[in-house]
PDB file of N, CA and C in Angstrom:
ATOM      1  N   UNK A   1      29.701  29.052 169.997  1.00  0.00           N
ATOM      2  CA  UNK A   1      29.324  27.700 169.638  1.00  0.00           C
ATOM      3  C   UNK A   1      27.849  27.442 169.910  1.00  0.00           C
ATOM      4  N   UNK A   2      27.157  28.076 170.835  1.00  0.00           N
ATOM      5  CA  UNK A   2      25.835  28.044 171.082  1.00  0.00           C
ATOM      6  C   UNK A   2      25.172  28.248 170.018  1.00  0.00           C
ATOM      7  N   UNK A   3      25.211  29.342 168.962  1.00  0.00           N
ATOM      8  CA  UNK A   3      24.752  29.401 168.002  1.00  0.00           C
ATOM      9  C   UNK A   3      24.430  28.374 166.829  1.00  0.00           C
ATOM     10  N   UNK A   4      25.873  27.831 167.085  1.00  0.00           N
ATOM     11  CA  UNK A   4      25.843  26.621 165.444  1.00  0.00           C
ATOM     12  C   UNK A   4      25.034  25.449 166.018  1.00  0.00           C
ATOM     13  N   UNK A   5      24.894  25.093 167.496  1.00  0.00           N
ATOM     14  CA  UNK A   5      24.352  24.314 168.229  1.00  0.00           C
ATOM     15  C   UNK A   5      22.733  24.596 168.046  1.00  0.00           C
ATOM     16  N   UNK A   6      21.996  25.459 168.435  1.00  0.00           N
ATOM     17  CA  UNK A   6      20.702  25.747 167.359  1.00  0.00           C
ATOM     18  C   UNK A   6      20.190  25.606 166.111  1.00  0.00           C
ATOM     19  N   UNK A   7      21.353  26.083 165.289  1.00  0.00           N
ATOM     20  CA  UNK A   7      21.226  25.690 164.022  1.00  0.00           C
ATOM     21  C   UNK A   7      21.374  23.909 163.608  1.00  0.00           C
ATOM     22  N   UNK A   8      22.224  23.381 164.356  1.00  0.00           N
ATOM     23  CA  UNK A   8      22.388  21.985 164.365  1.00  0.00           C
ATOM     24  C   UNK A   8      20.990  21.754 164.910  1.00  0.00           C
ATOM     25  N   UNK A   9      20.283  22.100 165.785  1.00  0.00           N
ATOM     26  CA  UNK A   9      19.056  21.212 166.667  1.00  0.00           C
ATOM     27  C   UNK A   9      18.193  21.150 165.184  1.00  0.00           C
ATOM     28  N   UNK A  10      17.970  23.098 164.969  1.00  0.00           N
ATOM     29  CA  UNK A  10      17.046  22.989 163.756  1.00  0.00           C
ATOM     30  C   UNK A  10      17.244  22.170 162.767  1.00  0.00           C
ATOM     31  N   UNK A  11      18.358  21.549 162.505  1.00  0.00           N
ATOM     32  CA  UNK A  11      18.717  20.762 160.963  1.00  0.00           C
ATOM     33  C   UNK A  11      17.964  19.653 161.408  1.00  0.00           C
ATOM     34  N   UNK A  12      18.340  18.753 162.512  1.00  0.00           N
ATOM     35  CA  UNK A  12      18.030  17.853 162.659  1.00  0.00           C
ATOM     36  C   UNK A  12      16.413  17.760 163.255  1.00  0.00           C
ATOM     37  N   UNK A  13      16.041  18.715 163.484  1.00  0.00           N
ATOM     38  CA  UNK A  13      14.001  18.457 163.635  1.00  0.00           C
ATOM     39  C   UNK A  13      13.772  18.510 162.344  1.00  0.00           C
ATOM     40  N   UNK A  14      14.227  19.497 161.014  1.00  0.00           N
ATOM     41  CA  UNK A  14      13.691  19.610 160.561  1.00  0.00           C
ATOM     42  C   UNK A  14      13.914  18.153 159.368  1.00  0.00           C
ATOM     43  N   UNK A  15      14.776  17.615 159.678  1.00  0.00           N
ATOM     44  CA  UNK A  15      15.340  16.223 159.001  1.00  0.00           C
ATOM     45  C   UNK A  15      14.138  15.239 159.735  1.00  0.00           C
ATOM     46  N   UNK A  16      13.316  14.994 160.457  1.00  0.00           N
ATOM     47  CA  UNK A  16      12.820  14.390 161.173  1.00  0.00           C
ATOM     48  C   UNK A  16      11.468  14.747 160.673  1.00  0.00           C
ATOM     49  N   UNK A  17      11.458  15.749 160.944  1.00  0.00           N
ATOM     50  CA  UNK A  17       9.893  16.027 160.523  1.00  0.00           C
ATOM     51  C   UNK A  17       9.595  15.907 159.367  1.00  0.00           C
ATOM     52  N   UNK A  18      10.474  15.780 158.008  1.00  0.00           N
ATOM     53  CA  UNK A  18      10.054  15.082 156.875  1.00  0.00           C
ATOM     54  C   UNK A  18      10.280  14.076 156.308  1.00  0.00           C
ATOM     55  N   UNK A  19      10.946  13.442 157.438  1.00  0.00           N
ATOM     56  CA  UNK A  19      10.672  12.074 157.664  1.00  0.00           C
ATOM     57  C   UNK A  19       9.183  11.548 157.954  1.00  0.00           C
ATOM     58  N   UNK A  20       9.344  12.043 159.436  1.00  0.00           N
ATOM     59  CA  UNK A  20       7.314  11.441 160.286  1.00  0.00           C
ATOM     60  C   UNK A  20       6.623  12.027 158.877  1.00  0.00           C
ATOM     61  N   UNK A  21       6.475  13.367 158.651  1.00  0.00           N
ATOM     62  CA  UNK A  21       5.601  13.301 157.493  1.00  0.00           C
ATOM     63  C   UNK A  21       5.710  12.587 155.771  1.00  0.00           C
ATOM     64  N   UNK A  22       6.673  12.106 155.844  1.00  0.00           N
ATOM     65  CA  UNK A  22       6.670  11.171 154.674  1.00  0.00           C
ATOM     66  C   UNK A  22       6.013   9.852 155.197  1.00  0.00           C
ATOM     67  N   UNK A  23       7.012   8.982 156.074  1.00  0.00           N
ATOM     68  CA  UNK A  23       6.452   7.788 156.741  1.00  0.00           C
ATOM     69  C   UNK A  23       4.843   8.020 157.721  1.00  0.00           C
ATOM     70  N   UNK A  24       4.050   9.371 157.603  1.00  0.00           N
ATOM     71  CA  UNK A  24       2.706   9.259 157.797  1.00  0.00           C
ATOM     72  C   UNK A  24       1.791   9.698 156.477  1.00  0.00           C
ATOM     73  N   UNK A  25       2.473   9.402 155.423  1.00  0.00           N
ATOM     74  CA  UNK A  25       1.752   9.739 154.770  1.00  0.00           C
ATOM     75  C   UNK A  25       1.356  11.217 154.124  1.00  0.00           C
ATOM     76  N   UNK A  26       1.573  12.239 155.071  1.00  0.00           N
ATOM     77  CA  UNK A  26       1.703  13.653 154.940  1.00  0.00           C
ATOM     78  C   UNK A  26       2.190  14.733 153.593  1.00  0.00           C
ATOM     79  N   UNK A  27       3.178  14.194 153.595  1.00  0.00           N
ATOM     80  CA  UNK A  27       4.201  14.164 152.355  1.00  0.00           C
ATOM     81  C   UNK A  27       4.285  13.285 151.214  1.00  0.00           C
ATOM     82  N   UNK A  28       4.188  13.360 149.958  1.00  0.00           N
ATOM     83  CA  UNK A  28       4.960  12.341 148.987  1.00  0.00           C
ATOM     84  C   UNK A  28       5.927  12.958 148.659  1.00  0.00           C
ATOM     85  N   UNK A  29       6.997  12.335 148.316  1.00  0.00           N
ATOM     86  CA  UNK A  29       8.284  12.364 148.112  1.00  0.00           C
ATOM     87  C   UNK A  29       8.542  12.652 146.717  1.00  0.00           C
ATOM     88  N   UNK A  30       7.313  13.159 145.962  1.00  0.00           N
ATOM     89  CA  UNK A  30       7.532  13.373 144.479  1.00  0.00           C
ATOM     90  C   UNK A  30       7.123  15.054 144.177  1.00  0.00           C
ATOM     91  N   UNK A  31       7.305  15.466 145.719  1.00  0.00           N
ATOM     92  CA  UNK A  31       7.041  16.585 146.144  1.00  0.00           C
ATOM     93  C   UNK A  31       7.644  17.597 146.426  1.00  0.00           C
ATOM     94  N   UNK A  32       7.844  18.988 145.471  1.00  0.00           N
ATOM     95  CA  UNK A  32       9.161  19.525 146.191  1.00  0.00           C
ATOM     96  C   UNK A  32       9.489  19.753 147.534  1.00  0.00           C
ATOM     97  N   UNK A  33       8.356  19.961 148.584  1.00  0.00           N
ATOM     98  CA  UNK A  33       8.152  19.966 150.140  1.00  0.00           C
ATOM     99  C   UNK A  33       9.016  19.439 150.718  1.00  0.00           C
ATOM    100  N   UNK A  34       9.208  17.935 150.239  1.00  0.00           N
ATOM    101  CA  UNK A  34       9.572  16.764 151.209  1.00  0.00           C
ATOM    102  C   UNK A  34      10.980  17.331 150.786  1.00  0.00           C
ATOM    103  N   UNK A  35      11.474  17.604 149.364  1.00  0.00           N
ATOM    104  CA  UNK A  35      12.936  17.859 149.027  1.00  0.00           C
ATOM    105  C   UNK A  35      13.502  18.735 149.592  1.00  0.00           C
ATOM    106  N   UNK A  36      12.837  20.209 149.796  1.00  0.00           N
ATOM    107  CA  UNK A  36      13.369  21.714 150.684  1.00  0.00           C
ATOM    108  C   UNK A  36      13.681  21.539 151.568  1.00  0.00           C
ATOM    109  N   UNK A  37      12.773  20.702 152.830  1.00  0.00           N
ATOM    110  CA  UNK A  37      12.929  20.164 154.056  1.00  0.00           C
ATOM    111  C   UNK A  37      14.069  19.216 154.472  1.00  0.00           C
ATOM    112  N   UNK A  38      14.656  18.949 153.576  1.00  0.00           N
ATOM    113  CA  UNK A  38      15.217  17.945 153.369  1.00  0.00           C
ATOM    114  C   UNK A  38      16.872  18.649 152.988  1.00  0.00           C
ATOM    115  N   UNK A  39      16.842  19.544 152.225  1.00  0.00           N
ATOM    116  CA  UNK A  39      17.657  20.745 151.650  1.00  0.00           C
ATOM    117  C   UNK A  39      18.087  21.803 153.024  1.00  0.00           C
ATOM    118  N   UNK A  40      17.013  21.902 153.666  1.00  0.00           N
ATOM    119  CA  UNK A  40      17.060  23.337 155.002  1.00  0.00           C
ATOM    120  C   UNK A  40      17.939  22.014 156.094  1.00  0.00           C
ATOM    121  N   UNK A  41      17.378  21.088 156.079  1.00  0.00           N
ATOM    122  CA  UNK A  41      18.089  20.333 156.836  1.00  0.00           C
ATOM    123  C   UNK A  41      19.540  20.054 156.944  1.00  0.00           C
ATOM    124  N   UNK A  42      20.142  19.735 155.669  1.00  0.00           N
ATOM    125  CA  UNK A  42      21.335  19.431 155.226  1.00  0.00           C
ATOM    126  C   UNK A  42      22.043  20.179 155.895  1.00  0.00           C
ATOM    127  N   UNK A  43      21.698  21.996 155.024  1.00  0.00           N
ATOM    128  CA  UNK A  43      22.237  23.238 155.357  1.00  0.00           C
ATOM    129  C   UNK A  43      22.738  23.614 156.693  1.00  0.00           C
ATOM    130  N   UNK A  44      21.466  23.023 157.629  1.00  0.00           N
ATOM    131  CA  UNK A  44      21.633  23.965 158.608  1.00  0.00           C
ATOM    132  C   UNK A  44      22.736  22.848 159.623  1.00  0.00           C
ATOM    133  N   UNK A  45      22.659  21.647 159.347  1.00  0.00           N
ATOM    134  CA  UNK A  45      23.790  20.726 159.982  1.00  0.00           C
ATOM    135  C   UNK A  45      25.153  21.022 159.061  1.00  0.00           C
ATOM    136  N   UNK A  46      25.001  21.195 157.961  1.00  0.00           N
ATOM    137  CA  UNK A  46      26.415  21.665 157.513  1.00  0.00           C
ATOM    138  C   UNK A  46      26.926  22.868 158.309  1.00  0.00           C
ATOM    139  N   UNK A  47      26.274  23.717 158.587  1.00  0.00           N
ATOM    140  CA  UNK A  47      26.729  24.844 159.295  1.00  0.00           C
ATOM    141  C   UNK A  47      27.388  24.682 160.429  1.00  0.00           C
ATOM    142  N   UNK A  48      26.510  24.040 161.268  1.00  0.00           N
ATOM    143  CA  UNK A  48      26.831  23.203 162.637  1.00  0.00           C
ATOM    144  C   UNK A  48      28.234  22.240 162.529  1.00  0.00           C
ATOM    145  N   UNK A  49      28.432  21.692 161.204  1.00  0.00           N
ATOM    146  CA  UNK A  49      29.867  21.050 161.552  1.00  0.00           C
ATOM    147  C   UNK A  49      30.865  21.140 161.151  1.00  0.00           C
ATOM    148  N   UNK A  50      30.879  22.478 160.618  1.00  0.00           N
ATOM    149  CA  UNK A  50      31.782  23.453 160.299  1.00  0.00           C
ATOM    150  C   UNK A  50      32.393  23.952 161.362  1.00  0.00           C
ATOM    151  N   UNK A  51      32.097  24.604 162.335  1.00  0.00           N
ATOM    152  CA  UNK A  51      33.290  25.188 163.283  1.00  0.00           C
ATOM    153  C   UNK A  51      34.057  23.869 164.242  1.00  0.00           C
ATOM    154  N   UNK A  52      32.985  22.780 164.267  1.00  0.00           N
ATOM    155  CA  UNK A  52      33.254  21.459 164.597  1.00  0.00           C
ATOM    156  C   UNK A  52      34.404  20.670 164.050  1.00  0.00           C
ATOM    157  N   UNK A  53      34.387  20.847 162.525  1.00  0.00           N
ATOM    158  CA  UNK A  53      35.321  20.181 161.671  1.00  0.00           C
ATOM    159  C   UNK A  53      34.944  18.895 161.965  1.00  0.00           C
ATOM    160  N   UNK A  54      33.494  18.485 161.705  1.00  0.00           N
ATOM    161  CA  UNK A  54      33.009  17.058 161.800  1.00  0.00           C
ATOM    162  C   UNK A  54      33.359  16.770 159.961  1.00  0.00           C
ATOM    163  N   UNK A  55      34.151  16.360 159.388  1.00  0.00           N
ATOM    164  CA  UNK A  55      33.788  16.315 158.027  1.00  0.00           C
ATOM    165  C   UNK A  55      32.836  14.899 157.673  1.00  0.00           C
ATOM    166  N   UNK A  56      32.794  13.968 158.308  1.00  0.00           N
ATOM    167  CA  UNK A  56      32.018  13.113 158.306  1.00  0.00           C
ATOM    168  C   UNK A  56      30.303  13.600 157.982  1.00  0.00           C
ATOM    169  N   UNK A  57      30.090  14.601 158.958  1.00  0.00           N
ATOM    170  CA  UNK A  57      28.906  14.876 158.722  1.00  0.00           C
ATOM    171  C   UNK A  57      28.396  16.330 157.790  1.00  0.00           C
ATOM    172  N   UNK A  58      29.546  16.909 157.545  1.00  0.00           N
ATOM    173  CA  UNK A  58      29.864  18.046 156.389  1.00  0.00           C
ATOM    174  C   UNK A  58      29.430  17.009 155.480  1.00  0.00           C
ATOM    175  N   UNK A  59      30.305  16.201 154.778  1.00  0.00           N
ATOM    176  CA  UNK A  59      30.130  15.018 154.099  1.00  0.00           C
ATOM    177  C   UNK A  59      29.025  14.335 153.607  1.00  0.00           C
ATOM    178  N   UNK A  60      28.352  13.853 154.689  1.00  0.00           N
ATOM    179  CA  UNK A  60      27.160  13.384 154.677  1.00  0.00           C
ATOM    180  C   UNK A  60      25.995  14.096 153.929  1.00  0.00           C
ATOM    181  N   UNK A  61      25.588  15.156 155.062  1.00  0.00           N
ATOM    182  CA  UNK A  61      24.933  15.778 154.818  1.00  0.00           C
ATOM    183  C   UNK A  61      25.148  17.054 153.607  1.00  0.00           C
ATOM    184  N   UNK A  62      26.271  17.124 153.000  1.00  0.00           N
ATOM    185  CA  UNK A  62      26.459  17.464 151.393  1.00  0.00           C
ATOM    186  C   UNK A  62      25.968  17.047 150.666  1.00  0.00           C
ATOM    187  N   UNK A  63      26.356  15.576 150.796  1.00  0.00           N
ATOM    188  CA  UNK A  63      25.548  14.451 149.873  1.00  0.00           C
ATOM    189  C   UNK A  63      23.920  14.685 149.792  1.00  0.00           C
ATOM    190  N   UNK A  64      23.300  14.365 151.223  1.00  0.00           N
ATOM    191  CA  UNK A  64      22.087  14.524 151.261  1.00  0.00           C
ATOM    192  C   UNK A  64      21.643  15.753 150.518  1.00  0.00           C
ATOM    193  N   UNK A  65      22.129  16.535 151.262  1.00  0.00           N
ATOM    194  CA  UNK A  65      21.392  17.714 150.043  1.00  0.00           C
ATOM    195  C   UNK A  65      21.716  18.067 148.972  1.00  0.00           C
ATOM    196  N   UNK A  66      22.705  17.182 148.243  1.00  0.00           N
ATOM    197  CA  UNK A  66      22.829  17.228 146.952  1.00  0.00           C
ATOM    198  C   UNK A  66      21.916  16.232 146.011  1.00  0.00           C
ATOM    199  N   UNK A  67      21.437  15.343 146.386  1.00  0.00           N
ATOM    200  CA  UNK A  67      20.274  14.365 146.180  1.00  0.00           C
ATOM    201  C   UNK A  67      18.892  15.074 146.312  1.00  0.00           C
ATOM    202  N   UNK A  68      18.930  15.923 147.075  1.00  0.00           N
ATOM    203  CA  UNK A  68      17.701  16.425 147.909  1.00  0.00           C
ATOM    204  C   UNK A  68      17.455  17.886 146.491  1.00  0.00           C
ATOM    205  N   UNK A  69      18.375  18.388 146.043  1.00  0.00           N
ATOM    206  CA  UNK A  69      18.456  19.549 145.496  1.00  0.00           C
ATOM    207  C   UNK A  69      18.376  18.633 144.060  1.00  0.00           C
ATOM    208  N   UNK A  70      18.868  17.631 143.451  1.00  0.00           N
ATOM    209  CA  UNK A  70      18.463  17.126 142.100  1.00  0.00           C
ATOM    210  C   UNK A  70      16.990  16.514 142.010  1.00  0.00           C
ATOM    211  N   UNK A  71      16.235  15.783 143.258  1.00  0.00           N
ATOM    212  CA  UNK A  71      15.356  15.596 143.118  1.00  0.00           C
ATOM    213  C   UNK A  71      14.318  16.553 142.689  1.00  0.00           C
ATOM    214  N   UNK A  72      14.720  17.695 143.343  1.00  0.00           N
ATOM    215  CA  UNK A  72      13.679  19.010 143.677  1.00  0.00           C
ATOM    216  C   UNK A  72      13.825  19.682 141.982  1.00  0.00           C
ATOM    217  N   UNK A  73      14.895  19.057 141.154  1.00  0.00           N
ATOM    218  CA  UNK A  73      15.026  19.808 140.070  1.00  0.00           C
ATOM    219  C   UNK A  73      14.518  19.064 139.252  1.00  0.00           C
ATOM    220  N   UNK A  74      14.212  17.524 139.270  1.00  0.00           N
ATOM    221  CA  UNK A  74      13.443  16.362 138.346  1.00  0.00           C
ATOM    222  C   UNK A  74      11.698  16.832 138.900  1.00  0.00           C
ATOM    223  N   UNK A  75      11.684  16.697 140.198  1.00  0.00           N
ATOM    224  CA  UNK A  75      10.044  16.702 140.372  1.00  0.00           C
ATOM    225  C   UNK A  75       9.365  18.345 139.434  1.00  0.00           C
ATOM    226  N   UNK A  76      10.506  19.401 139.440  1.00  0.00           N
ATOM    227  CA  UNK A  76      10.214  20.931 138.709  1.00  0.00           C
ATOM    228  C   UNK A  76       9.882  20.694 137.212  1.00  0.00           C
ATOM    229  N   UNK A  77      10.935  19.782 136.563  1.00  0.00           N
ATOM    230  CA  UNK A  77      10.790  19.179 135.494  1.00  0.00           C
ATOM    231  C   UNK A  77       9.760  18.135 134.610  1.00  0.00           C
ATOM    232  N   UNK A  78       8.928  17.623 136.146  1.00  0.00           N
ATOM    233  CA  UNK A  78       8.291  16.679 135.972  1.00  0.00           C
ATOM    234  C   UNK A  78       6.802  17.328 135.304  1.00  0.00           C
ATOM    235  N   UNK A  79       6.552  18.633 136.455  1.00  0.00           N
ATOM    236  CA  UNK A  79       5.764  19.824 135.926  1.00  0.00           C
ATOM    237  C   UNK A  79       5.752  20.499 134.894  1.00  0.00           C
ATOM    238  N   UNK A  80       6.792  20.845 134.251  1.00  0.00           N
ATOM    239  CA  UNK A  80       6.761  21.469 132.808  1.00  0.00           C
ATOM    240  C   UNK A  80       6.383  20.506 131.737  1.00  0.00           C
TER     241      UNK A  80
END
C-alpha cells in the first residue's frame, strides 16, 4: 500500500501545481501543459484508489481526466 500512497501524493502535487501555475499566471489553460498535468494527475490518483476501492474518487478523477484529455484534443485541433 505504500506504493499506491506515493503515487496518490504525486497525483495530488501534481493537481496543485497546475493549479498555482494557472492561478499565477504561469500556465494558460488553452495549453496542452496545463491539460497533461492535469491528465498525470487524474492517473496517478486513479491508481491510488484502486486497491482502496474509493470509487468516489476513481470517479471523480475519471471524469477529470476525461475533460482534461478532450481539452488537450480541442487545444491540438486548435493548431492544425
Amino acid at each position: 500500500m505504500y506504493f499506491y500512497s506515493i503515487i496518490g501524493w504525486f497525483g495530488a502535487i501534481i493537481y496543485l501545481i497546475a493549479y498555482a501555475l494557472l492561478s499565477l499566471n504561469r500556465l494558460k489553460s488553452d495549453k496542452p501543459t496545463y491539460h497533461v498535468l492535469n491528465i498525470l494527475g487524474a492517473c496517478a490518483l486513479i491508481v491510488n484508489g484502486i486497491p482502496r476501492n474509493d470509487f468516489p474518487a476513481i470517479f471523480l478523477n475519471a471524469a477529470w481526466g476525461l475533460i482534461a484529455v478532450i481539452a488537450t484534443l480541442k487545444t491540438k485541433q486548435k493548431k492544425d
